[in-house]
C-alpha atoms as a PDB file:
ATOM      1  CA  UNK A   1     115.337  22.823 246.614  1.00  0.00           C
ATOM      2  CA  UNK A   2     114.097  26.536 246.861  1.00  0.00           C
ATOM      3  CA  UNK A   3     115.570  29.055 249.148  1.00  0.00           C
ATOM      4  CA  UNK A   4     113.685  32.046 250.890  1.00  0.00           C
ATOM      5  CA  UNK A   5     115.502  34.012 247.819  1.00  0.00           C
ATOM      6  CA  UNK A   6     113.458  32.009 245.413  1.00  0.00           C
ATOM      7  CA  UNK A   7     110.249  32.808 246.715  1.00  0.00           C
ATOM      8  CA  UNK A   8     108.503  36.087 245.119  1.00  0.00           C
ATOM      9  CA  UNK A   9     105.423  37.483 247.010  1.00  0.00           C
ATOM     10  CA  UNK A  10     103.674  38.498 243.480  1.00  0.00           C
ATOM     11  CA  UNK A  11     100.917  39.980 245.702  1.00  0.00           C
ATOM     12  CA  UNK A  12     103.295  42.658 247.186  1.00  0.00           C
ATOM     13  CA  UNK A  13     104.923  43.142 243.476  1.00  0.00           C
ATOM     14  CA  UNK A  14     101.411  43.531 241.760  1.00  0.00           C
ATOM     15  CA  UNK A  15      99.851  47.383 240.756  1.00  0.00           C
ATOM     16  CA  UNK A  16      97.371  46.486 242.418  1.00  0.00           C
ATOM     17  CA  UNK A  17      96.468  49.064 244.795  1.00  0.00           C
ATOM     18  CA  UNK A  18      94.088  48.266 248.013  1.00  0.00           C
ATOM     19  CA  UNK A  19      91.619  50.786 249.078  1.00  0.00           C
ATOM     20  CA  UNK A  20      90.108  49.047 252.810  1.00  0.00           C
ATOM     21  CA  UNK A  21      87.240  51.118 253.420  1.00  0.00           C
ATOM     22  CA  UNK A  22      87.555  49.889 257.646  1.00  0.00           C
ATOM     23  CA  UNK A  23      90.570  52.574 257.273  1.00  0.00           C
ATOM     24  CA  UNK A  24      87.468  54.894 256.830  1.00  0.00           C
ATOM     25  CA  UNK A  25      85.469  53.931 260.183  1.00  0.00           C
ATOM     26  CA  UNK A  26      85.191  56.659 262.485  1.00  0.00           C
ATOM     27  CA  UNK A  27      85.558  55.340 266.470  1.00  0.00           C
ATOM     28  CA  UNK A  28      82.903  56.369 268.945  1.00  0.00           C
ATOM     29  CA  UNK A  29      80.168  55.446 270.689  1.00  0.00           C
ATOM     30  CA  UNK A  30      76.570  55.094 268.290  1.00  0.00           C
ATOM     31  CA  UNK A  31      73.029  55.800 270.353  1.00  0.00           C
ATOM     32  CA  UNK A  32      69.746  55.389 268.684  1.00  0.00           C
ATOM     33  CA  UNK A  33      67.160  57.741 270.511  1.00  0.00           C
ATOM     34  CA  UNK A  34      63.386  56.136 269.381  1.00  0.00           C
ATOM     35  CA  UNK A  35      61.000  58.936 270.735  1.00  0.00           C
ATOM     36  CA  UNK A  36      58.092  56.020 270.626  1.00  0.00           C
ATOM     37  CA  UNK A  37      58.303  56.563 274.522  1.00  0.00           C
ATOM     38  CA  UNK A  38      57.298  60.091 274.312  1.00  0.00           C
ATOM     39  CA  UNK A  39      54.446  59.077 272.641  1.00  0.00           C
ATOM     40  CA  UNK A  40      51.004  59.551 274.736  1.00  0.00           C
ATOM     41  CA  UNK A  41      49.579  55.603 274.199  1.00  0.00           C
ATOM     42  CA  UNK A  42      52.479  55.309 271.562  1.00  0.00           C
ATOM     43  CA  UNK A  43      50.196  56.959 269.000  1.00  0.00           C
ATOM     44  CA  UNK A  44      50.232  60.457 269.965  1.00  0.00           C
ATOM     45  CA  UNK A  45      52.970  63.056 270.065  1.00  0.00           C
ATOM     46  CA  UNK A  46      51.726  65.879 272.521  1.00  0.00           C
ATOM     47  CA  UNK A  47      53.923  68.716 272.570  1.00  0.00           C
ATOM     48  CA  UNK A  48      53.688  70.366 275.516  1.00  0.00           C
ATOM     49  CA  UNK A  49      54.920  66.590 276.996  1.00  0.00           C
ATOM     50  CA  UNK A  50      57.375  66.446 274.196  1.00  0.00           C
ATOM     51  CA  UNK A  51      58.736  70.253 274.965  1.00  0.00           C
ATOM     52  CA  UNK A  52      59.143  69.126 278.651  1.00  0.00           C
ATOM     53  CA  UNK A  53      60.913  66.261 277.787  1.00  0.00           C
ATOM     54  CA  UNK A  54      63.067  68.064 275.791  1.00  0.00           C
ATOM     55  CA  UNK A  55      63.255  70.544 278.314  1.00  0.00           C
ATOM     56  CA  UNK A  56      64.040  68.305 281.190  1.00  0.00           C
ATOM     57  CA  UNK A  57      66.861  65.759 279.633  1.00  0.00           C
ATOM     58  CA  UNK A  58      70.079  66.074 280.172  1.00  0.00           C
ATOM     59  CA  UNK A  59      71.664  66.182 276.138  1.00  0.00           C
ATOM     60  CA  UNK A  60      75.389  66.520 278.004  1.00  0.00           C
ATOM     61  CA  UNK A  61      74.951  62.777 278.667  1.00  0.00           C
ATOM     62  CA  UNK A  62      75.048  62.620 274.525  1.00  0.00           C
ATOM     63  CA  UNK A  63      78.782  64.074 274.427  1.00  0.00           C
ATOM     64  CA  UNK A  64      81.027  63.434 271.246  1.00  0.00           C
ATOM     65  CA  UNK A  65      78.158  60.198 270.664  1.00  0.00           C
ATOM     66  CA  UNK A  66      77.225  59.582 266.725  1.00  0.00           C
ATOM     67  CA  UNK A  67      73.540  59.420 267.514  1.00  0.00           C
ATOM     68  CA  UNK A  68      70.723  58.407 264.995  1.00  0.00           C
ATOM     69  CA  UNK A  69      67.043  59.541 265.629  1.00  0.00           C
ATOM     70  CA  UNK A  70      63.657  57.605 265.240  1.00  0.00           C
ATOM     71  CA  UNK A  71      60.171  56.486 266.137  1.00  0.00           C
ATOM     72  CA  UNK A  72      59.410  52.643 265.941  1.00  0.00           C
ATOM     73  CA  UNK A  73      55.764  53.390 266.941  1.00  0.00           C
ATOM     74  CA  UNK A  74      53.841  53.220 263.613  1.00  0.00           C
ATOM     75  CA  UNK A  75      52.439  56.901 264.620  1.00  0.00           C
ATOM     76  CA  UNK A  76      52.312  60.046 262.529  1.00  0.00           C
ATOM     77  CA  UNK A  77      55.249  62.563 264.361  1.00  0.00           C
ATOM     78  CA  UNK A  78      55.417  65.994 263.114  1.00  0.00           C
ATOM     79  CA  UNK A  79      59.102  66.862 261.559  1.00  0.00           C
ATOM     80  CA  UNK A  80      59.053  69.767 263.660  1.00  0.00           C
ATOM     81  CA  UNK A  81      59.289  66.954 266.823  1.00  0.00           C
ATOM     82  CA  UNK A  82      62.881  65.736 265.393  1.00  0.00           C
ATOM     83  CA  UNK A  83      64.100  69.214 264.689  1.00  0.00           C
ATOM     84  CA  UNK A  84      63.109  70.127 268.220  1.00  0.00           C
ATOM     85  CA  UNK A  85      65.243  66.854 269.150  1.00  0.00           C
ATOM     86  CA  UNK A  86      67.828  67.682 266.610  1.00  0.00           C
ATOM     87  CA  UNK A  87      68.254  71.249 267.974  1.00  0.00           C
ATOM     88  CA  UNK A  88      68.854  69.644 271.838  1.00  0.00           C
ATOM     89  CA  UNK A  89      71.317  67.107 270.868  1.00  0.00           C
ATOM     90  CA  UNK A  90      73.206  69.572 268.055  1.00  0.00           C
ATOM     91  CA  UNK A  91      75.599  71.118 271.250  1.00  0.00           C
ATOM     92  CA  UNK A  92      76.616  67.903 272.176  1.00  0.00           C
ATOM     93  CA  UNK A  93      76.362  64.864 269.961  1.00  0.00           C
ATOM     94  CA  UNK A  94      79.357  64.520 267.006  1.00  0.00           C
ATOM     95  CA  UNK A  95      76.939  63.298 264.638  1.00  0.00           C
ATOM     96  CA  UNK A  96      73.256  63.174 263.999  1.00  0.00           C
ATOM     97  CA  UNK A  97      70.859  61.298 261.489  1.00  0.00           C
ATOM     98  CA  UNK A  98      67.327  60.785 261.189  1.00  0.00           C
ATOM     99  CA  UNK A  99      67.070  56.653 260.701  1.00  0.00           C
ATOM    100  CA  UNK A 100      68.127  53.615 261.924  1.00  0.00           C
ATOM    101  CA  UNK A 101      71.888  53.175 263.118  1.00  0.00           C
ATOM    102  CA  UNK A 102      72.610  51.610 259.879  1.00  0.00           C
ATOM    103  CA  UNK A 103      71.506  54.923 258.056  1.00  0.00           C
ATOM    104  CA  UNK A 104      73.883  56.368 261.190  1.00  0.00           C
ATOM    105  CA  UNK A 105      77.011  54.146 259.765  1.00  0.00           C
ATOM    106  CA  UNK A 106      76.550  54.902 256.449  1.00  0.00           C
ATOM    107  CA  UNK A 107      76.376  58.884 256.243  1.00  0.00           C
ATOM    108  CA  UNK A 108      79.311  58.759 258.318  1.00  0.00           C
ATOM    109  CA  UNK A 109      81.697  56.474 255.500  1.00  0.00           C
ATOM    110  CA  UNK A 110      79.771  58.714 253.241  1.00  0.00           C
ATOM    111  CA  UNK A 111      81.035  61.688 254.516  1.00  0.00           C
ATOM    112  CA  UNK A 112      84.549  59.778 255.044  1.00  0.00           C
ATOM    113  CA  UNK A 113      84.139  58.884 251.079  1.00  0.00           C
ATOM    114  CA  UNK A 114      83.732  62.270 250.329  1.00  0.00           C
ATOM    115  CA  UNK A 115      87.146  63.441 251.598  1.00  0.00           C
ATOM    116  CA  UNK A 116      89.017  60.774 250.438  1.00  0.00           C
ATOM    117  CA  UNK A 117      91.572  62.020 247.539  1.00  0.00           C
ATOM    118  CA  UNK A 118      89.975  59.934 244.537  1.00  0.00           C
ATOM    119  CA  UNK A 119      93.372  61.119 242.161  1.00  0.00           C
ATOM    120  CA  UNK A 120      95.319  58.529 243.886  1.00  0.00           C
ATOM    121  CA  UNK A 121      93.236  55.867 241.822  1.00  0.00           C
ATOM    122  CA  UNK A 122      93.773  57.189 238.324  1.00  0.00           C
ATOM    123  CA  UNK A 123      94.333  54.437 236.211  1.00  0.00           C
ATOM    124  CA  UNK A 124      95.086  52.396 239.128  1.00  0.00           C
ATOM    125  CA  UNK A 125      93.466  48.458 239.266  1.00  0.00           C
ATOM    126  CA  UNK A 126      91.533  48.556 242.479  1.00  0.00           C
ATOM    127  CA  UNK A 127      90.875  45.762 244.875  1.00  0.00           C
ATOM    128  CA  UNK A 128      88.157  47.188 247.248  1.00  0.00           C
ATOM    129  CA  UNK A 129      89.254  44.663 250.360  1.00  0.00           C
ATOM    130  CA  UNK A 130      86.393  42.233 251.677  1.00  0.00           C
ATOM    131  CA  UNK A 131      87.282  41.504 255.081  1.00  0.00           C
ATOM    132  CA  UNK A 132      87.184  43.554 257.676  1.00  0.00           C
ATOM    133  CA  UNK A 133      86.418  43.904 261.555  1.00  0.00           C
ATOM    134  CA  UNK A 134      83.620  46.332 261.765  1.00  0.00           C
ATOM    135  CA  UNK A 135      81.021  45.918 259.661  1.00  0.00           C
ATOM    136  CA  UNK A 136      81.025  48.292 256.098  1.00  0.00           C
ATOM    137  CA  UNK A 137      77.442  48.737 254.794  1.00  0.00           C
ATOM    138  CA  UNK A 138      76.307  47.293 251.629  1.00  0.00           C
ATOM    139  CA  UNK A 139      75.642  51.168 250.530  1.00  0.00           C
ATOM    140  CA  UNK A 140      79.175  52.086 251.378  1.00  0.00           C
ATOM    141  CA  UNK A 141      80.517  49.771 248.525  1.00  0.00           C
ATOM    142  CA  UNK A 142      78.112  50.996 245.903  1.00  0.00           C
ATOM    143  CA  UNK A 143      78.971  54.670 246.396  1.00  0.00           C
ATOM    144  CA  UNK A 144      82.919  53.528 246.545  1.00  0.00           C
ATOM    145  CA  UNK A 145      82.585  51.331 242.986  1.00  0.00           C
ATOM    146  CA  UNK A 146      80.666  54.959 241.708  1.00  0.00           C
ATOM    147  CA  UNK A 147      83.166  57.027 243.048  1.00  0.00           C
ATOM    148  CA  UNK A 148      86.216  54.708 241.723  1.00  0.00           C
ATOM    149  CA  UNK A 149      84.467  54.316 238.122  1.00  0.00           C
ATOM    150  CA  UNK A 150      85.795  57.489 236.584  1.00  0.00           C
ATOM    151  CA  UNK A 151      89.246  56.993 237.816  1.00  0.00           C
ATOM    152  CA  UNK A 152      90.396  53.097 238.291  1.00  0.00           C
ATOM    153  CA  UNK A 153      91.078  51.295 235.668  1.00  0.00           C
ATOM    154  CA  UNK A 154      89.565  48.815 237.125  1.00  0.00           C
ATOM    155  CA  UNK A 155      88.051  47.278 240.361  1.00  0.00           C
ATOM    156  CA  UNK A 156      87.967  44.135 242.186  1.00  0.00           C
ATOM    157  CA  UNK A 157      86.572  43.104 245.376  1.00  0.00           C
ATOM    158  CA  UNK A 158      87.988  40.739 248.064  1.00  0.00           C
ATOM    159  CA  UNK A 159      91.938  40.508 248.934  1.00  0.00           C
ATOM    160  CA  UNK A 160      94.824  40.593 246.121  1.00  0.00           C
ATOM    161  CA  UNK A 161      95.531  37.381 246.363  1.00  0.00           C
ATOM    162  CA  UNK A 162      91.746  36.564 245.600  1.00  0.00           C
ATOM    163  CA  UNK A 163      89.632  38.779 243.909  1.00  0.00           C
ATOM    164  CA  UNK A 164      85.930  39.202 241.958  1.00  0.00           C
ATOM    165  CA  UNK A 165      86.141  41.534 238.931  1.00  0.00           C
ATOM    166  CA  UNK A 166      83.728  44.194 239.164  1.00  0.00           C
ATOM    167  CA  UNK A 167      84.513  47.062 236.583  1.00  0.00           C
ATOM    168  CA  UNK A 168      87.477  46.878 234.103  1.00  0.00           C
ATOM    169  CA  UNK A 169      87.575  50.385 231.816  1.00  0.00           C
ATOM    170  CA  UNK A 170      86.937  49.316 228.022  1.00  0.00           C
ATOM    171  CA  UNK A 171      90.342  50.171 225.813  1.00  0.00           C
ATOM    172  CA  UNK A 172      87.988  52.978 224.563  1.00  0.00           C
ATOM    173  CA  UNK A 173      87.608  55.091 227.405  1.00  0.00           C
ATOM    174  CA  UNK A 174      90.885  55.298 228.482  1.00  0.00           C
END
């Protein structure tokens, strides 16, 4: 008959260390602004209309909001129309991207990525963790396995106690 001292969580004694990119999510509120409406029969970007739209909104309403920028009208827009948009929201908004909100979520984990201290995973075996509650772009995981390469020893993908093998350093390189 086993006792709770003969049961060994071999998860929680592994090396394995777990890097949960959700611990990399920034909170706040994500807008998409299309401009398609400011379009003159969604095919033509007049600026004078454009400047007075620009002129007339009220950007405070954009306030600490991650914001990505568009057009979903298939319409030629001059660059100069999302700098003009860009320079309106840049007072207010924490973050802004040209793209879809998915290009939104992933230059903010990139930027998260990018401050993350990478020594911590020298020689370490990685499991990159596969659930999580907000959704982690497919991108996100790609630049995390090429970030990890040079430093992990190797890297899995999933939860410790069930994992895929992704990259395992050959004897040679390390």
């Amino acid at each position: 008959m086993e006792t709770e001292k003969d049961i060994v969580n071999r998860v929680a004694n592994s090396p394995l260390v777990t890097f949960d990119l959700e611990e990399l999510y920034q909170p706040g509120e994500r807008v998409l602004i299309d401009i398609r409406d400011q379009l003159f029969q969604e095919l033509i970007l007049r600026e004078k209309d454009f400047r007075n739209f620009i002129r007339t909104t009220d950007w405070s309403a954009y306030k600490n909001k991650l914001v990505a920028i568009t057009c979903s009208a298939d319409a030629i827009i001059p660059h100069w129309a999302y700098m003009l948009l860009t320079s309106a929201l840049q007072p207010y908004a924490q973050a802004i991207v040209f793209g879809s909100l998915q290009d939104l979520e992933t230059k903010i984990f990139f930027e998260a990525l990018s401050k993350v201290d990478w020594n911590k995973f020298v020689n370490a075996k990685v499991v990159v963790k596969g659930c999580s509650k907000v959704e982690v772009p497919a991108a996100v995981y790609v630049e995390a396995t090429r970030l990890l390469m040079p430093c992990a020893s190797s890297i899995m993908f999933g939860e410790p106690c069930s994992t895929v093998p992704v990259f395992k350093k050959s004897r040679a390189a390390s």
